[in-house]
N, C-alpha and C. Protein backbone atom coordinates (compact mmCIF):
# COMPACT_ATOMS: atom_id res chain seq x y z
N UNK A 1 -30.19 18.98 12.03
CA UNK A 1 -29.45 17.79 11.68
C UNK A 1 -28.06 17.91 12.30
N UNK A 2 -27.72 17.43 13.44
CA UNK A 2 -26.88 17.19 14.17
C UNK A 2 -25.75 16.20 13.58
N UNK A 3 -24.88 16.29 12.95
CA UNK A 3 -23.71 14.83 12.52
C UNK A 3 -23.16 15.07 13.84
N UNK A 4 -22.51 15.56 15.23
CA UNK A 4 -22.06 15.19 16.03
C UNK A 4 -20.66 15.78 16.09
N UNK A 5 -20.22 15.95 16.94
CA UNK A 5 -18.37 15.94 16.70
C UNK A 5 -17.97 15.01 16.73
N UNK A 6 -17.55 13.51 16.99
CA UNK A 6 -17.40 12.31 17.13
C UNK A 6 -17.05 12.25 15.39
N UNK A 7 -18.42 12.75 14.75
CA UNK A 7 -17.93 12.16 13.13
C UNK A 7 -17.06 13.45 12.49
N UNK A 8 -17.17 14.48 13.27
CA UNK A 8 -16.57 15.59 12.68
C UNK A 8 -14.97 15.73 12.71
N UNK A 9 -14.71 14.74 13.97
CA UNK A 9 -13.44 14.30 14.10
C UNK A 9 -12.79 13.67 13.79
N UNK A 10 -13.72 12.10 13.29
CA UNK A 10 -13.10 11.12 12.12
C UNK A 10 -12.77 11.62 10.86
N UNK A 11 -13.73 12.46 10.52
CA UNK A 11 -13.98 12.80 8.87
C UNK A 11 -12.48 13.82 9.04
N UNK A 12 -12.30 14.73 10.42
CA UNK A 12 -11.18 15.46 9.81
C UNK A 12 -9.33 14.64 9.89
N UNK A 13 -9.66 13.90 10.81
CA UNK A 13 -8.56 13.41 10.79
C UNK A 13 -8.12 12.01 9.82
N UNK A 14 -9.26 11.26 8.89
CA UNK A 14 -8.93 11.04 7.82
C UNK A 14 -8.49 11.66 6.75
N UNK A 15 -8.97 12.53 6.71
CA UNK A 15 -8.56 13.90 5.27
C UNK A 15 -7.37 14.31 5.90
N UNK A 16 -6.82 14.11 6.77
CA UNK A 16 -5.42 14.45 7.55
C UNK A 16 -4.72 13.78 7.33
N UNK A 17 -4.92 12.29 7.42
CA UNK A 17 -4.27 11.56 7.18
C UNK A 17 -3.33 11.30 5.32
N UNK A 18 -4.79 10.96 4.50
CA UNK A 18 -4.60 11.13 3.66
C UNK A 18 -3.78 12.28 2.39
N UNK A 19 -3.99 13.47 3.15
CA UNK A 19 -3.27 14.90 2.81
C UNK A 19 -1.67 14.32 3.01
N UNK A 20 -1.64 13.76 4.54
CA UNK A 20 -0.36 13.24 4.84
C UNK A 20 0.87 12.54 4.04
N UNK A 21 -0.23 11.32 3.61
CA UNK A 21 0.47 10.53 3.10
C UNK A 21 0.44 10.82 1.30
N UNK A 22 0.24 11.39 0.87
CA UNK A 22 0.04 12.42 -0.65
C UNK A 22 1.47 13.60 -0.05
N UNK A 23 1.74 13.94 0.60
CA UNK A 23 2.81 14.96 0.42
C UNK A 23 3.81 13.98 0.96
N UNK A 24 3.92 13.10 1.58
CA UNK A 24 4.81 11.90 1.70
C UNK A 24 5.21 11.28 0.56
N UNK A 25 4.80 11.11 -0.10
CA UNK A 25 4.93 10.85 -1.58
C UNK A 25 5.23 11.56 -2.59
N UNK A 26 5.15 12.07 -2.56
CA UNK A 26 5.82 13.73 -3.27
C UNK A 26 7.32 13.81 -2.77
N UNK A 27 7.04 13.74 -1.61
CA UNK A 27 8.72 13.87 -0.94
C UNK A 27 9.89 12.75 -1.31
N UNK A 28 8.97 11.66 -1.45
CA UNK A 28 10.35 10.68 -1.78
C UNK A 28 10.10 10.34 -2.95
N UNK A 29 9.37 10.92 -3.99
CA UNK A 29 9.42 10.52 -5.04
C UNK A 29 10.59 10.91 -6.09
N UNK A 30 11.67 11.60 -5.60
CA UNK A 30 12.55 11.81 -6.10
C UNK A 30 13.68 11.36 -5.24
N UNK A 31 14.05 10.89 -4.00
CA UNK A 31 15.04 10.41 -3.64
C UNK A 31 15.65 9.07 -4.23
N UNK A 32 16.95 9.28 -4.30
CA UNK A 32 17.54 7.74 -4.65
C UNK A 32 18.00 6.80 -3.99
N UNK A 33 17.49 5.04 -4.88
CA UNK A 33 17.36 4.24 -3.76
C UNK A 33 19.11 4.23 -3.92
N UNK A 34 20.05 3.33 -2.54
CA UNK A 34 21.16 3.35 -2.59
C UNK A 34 21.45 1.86 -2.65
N UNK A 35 22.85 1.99 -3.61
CA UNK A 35 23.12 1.07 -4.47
C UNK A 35 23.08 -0.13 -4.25
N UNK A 36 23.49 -0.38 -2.62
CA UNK A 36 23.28 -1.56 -2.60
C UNK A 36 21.93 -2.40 -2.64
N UNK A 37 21.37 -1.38 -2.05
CA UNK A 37 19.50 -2.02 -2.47
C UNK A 37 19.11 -2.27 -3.42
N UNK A 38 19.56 -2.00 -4.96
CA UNK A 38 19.32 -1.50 -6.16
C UNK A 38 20.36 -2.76 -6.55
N UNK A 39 21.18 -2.95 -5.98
CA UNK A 39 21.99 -4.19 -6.67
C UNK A 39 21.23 -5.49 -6.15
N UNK A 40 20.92 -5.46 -4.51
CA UNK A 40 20.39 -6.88 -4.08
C UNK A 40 19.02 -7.23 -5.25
N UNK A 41 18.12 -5.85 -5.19
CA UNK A 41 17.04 -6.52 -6.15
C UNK A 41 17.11 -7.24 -7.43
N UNK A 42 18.06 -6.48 -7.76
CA UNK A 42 18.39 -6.98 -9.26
C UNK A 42 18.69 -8.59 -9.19
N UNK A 43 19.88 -9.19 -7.72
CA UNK A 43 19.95 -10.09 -7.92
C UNK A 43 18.87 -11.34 -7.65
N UNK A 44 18.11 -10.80 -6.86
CA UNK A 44 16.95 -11.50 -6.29
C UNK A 44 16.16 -11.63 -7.86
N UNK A 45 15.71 -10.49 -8.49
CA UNK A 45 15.04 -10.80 -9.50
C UNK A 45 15.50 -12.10 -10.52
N UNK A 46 16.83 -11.81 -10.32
CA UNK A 46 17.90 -12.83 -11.55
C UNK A 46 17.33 -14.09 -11.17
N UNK A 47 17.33 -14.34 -9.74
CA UNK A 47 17.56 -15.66 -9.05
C UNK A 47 15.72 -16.37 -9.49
N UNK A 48 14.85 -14.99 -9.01
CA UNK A 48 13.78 -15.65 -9.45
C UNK A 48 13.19 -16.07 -11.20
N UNK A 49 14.00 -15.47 -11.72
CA UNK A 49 13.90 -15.70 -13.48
C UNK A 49 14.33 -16.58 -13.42
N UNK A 50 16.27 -17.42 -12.98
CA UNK A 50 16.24 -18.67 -13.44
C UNK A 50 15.64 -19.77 -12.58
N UNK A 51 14.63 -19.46 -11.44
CA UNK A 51 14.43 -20.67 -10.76
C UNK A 51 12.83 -20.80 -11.34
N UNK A 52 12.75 -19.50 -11.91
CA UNK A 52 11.11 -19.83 -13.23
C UNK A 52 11.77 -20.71 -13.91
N UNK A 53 12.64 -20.47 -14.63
CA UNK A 53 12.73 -20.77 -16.55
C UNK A 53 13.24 -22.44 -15.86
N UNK A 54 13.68 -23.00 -14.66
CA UNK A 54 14.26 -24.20 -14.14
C UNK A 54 12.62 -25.09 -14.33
N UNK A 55 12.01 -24.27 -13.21
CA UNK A 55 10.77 -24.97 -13.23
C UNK A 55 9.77 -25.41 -14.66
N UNK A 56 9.61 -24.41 -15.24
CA UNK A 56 8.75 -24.34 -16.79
C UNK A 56 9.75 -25.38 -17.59
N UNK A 57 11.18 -25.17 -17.77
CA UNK A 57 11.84 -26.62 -18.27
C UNK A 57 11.61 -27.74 -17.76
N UNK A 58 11.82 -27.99 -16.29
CA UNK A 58 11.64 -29.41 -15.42
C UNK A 58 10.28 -29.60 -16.00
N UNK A 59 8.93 -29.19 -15.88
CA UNK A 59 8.06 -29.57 -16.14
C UNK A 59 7.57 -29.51 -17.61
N UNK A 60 7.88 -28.91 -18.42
CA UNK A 60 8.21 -29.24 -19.65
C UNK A 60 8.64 -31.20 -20.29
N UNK A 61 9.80 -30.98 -19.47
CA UNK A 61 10.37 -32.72 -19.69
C UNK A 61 9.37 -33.54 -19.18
N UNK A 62 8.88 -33.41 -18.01
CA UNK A 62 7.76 -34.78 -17.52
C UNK A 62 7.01 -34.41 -17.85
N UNK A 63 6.10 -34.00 -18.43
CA UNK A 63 4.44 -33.85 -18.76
C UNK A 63 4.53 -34.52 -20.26
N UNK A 64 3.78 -35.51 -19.96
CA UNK A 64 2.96 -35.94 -21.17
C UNK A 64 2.70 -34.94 -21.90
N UNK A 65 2.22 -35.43 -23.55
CA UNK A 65 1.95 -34.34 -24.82
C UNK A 65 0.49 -34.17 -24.16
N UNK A 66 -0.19 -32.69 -24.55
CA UNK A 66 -1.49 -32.68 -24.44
C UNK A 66 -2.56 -33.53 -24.96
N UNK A 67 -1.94 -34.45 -25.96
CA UNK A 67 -3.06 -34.73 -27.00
C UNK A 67 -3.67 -36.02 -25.95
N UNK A 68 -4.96 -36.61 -26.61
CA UNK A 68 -5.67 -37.28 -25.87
C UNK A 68 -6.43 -38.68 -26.49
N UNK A 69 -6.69 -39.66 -26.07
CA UNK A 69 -6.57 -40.88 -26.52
C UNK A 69 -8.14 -41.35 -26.75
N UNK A 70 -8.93 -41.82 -27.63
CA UNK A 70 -10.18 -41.70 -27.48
C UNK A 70 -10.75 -42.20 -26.57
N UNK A 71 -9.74 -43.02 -25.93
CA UNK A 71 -9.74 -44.08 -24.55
C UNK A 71 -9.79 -43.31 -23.07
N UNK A 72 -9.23 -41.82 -23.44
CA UNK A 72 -9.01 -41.34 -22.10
C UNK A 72 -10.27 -40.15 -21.72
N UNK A 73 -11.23 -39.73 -22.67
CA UNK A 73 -12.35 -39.47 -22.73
C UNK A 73 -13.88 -40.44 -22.33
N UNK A 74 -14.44 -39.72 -20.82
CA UNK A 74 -15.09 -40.92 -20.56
C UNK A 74 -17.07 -40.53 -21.50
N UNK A 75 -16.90 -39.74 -22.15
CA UNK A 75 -18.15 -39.39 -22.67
C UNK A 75 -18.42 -39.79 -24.19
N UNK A 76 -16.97 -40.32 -24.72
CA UNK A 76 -16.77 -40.79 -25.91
C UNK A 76 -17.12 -42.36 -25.68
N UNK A 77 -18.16 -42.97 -26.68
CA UNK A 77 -18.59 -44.42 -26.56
C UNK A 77 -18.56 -44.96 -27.61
């Protein structure tokens, strides 16, 4: 049963890879991000909370109540 070198070479240089990127991760898993990066996110996050809570209000005000009219049911006769 022959697998070839062709696959003996994929198979090792995936497990290479992967080994790779596992001690890559290890490595920066303790570095710190710097401040200014750590400040922009924060504000980006801010910006996307109030342009949620804008939207869920705006659409809040125009939407009709859920409730439903026996008129607006077409299976009710």
């Amino acid at each position: 049963m022959d697998i070839g070198w062709g696959a003996i070479l994929i198979i090792v240089l995936a497990i290479g890879i992967i080994l790779s990127n596992i001690m890559l991760v290890k490595k920066t898993a303790h570095m710190k991000m710097p401040e200014s990066v750590v400040k922009r996110a924060q504000e980006k996050r801010l910006r996307e909370k109030e342009q949620q809570q804008k939207i869920t209000s705006d659409s809040a005000e125009g939407e009709p109540s859920n409730s439903k009219d026996k008129n607006d049911n077409p299976n009710n006769t």
